[in-house]
Protein backbone atom coordinates (compact mmCIF):
# COMPACT_ATOMS: atom_id res chain seq x y z
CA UNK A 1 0.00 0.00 0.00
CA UNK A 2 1.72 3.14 -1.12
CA UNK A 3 0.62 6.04 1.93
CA UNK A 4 2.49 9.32 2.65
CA UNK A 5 1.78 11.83 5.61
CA UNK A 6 -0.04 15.08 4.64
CA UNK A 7 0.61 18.60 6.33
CA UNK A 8 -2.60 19.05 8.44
CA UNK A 9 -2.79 22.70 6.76
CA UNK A 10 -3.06 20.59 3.70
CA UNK A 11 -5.48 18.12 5.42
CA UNK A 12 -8.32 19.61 3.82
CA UNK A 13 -7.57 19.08 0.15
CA UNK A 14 -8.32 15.49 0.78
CA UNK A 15 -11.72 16.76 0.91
CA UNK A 16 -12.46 19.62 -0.97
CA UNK A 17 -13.34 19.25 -4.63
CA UNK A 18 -17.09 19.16 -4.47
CA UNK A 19 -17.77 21.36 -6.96
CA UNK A 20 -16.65 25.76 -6.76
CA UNK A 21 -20.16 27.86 -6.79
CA UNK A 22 -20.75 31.38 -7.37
CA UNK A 23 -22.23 33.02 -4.36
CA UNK A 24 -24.26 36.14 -5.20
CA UNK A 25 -25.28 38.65 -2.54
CA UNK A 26 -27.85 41.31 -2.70
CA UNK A 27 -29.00 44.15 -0.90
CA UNK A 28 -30.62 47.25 -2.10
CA UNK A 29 -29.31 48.37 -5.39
CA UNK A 30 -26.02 46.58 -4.68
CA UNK A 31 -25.39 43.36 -5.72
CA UNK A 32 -21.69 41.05 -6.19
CA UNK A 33 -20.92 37.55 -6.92
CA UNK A 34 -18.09 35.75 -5.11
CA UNK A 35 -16.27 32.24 -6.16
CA UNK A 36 -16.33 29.82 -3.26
CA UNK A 37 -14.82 26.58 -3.11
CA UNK A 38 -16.21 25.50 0.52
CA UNK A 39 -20.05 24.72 0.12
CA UNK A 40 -21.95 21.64 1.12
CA UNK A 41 -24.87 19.99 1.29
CA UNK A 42 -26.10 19.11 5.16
CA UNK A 43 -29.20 18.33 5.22
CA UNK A 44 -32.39 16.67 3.31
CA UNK A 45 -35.88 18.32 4.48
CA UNK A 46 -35.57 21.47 4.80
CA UNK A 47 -32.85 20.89 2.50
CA UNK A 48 -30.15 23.13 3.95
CA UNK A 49 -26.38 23.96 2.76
CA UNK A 50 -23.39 25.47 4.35
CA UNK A 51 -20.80 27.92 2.78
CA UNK A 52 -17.62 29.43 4.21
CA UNK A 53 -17.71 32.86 3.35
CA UNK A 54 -14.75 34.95 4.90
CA UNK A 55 -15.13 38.17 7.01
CA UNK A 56 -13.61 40.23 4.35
CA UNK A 57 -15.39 40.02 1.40
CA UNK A 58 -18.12 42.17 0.20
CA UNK A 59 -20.58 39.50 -0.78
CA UNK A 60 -20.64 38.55 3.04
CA UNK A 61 -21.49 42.25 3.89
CA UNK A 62 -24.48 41.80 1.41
CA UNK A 63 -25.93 38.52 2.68
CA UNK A 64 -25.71 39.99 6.44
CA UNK A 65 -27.60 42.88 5.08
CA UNK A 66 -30.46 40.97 3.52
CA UNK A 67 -30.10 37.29 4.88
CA UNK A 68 -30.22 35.52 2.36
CA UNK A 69 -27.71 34.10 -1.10
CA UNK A 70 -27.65 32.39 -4.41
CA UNK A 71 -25.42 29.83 -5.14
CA UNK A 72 -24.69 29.00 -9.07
CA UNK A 73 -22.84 26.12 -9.77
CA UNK A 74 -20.64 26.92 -12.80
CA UNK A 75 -19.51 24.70 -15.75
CA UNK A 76 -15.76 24.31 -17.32
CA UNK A 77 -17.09 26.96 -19.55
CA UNK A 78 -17.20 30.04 -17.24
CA UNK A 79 -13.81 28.77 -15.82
CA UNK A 80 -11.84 31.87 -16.39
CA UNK A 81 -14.90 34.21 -15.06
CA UNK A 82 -14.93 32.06 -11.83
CA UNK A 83 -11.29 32.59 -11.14
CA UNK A 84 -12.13 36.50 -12.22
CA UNK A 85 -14.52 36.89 -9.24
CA UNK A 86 -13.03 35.11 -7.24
CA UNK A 87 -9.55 37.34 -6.99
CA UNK A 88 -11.16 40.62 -7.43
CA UNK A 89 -13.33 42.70 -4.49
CA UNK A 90 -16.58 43.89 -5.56
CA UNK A 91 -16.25 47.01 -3.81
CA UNK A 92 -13.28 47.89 -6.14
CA UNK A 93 -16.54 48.06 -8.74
CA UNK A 94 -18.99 46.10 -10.84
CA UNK A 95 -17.65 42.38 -11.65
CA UNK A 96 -20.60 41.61 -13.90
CA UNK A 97 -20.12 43.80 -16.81
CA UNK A 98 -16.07 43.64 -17.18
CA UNK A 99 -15.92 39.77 -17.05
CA UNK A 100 -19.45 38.94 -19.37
CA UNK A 101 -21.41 37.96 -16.46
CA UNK A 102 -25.39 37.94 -16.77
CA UNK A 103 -27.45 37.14 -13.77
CA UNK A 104 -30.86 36.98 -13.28
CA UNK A 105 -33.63 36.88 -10.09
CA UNK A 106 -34.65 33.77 -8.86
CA UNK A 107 -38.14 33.00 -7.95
CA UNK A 108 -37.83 33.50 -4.41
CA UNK A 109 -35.22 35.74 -3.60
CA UNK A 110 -33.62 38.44 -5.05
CA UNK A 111 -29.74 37.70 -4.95
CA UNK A 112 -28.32 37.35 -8.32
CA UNK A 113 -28.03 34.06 -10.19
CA UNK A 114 -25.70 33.27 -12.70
CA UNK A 115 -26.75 32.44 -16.03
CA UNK A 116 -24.38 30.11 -18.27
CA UNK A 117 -23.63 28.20 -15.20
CA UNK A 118 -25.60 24.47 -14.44
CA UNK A 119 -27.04 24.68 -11.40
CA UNK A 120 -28.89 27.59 -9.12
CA UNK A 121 -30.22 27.25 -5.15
CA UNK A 122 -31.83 30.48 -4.03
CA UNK A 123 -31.06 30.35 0.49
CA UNK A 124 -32.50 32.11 2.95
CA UNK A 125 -29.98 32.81 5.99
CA UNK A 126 -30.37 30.17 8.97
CA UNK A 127 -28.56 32.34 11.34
CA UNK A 128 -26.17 31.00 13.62
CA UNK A 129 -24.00 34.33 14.95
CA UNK A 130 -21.41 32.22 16.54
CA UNK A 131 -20.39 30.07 13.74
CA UNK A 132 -20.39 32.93 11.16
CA UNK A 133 -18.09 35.13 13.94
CA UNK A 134 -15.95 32.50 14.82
CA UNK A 135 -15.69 30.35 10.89
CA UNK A 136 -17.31 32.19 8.99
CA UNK A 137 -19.84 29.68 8.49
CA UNK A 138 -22.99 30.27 7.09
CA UNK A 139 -25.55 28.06 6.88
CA UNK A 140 -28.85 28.66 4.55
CA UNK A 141 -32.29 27.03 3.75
CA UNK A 142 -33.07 26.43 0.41
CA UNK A 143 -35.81 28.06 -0.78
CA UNK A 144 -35.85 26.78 -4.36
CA UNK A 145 -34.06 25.20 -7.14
CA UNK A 146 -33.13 24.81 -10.51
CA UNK A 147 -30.78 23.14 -13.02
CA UNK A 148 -29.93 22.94 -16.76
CA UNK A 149 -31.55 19.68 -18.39
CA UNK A 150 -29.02 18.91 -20.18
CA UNK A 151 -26.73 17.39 -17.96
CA UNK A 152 -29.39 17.24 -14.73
CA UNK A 153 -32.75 15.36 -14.65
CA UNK A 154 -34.53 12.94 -12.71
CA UNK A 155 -32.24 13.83 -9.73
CA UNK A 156 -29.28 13.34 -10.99
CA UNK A 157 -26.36 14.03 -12.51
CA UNK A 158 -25.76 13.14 -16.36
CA UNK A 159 -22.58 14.15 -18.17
CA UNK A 160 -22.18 12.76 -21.77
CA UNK A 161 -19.83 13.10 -24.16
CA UNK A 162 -21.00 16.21 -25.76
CA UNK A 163 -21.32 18.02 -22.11
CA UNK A 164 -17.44 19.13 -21.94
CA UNK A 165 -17.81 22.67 -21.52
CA UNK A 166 -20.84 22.17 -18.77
CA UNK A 167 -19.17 20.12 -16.55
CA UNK A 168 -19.01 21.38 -12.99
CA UNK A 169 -15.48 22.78 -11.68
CA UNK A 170 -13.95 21.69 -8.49
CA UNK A 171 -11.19 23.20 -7.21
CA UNK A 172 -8.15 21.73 -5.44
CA UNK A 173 -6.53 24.34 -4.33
CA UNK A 174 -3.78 26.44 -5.31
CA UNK A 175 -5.26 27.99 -8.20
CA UNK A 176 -5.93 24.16 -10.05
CA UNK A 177 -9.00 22.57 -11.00
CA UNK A 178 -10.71 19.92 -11.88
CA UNK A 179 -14.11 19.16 -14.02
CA UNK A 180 -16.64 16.23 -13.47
CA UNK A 181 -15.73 13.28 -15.05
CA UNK A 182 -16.94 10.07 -16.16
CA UNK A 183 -19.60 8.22 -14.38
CA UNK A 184 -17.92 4.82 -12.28
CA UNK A 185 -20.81 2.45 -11.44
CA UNK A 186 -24.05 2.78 -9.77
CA UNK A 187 -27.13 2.54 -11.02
């Protein structure tokens, strides 16, 4: 069995390529979209996620302003725009317009979803003021969802052939990513 130690500040890479989102943020006029790589599912009914979202970023100051987020799951196709938003500050200025973006409102809340991307979850806040302080956790109901056909119906999953540029992005740190591959077994 080949096995090598990994640096616990590493430890999490072991985990972490479930796919990147786009986390848009709304509140008033203002609106931003953020790449995150830390979101997960954690529950079934309510269906609820979780997303790290760091103290700093201007998205955050959004969704504590209206409680609530979108997350768009993006396809190898909007690579390079993911990796725009996610290394620029949306208080330096608009991110849509300079990088191509298009978003538009969801049916239940009015954080901005993504369009070209796979995948949307409009989420209302679930607050929980210690872990947002302390990890900058946030956890959110979702309200409603969506998802392209193409490559997602009948609850699942379906990436063929002629899907490459809409397969989801994961990424696995240090600036490198992966896409959704091929399917290995189940039913």
């Amino acid at each position: 069995m080949a096995r090598q130690s990994v640096a616990l500040a590493h430890a999490y890479r072991l985990l972490n390529h479930g796919p990147t989102v786009l986390v848009g943020a709304a509140s008033g006029d203002r609106h931003n979209v953020m790449a995150a790589a830390w979101c997960m599912p954690l529950d079934f009914e309510p269906p609820k996620i979780a997303v790290v979202l760091d103290k700093a970023t201007h998205t955050r100051e959004l969704i504590e302003q209206s409680g609530e987020f979108a997350i768009s799951v993006p396809p190898r196709a909007l690579l390079a725009a993911t990796v725009a938003v996610g290394n620029r500050s949306g208080r330096d200025g608009d991110k849509f317009g300079p990088l191509g973006l298009h978003h538009f409102t969801g049916d239940q809340i009015a954080a901005p979803l993504i369009e070209g991307c796979v995948a949307w979850l409009e989420c209302r806040v679930l607050p929980e003021p210690h872990n947002q302080s302390r990890y900058d956790l946030f956890i959110g109901e979702v309200v409603a969802a969506s998802a392209d056909d193409r490559v997602f119906s009948g609850g699942r999953w379906h990436f063929g052939p002629d899907d490459d540029a809409l397969r989801t992005l994961h990424h696995v740190a240090g600036g490198a990513f992966f896409v959704t591959g091929e399917p290995a077994g189940g039913d």
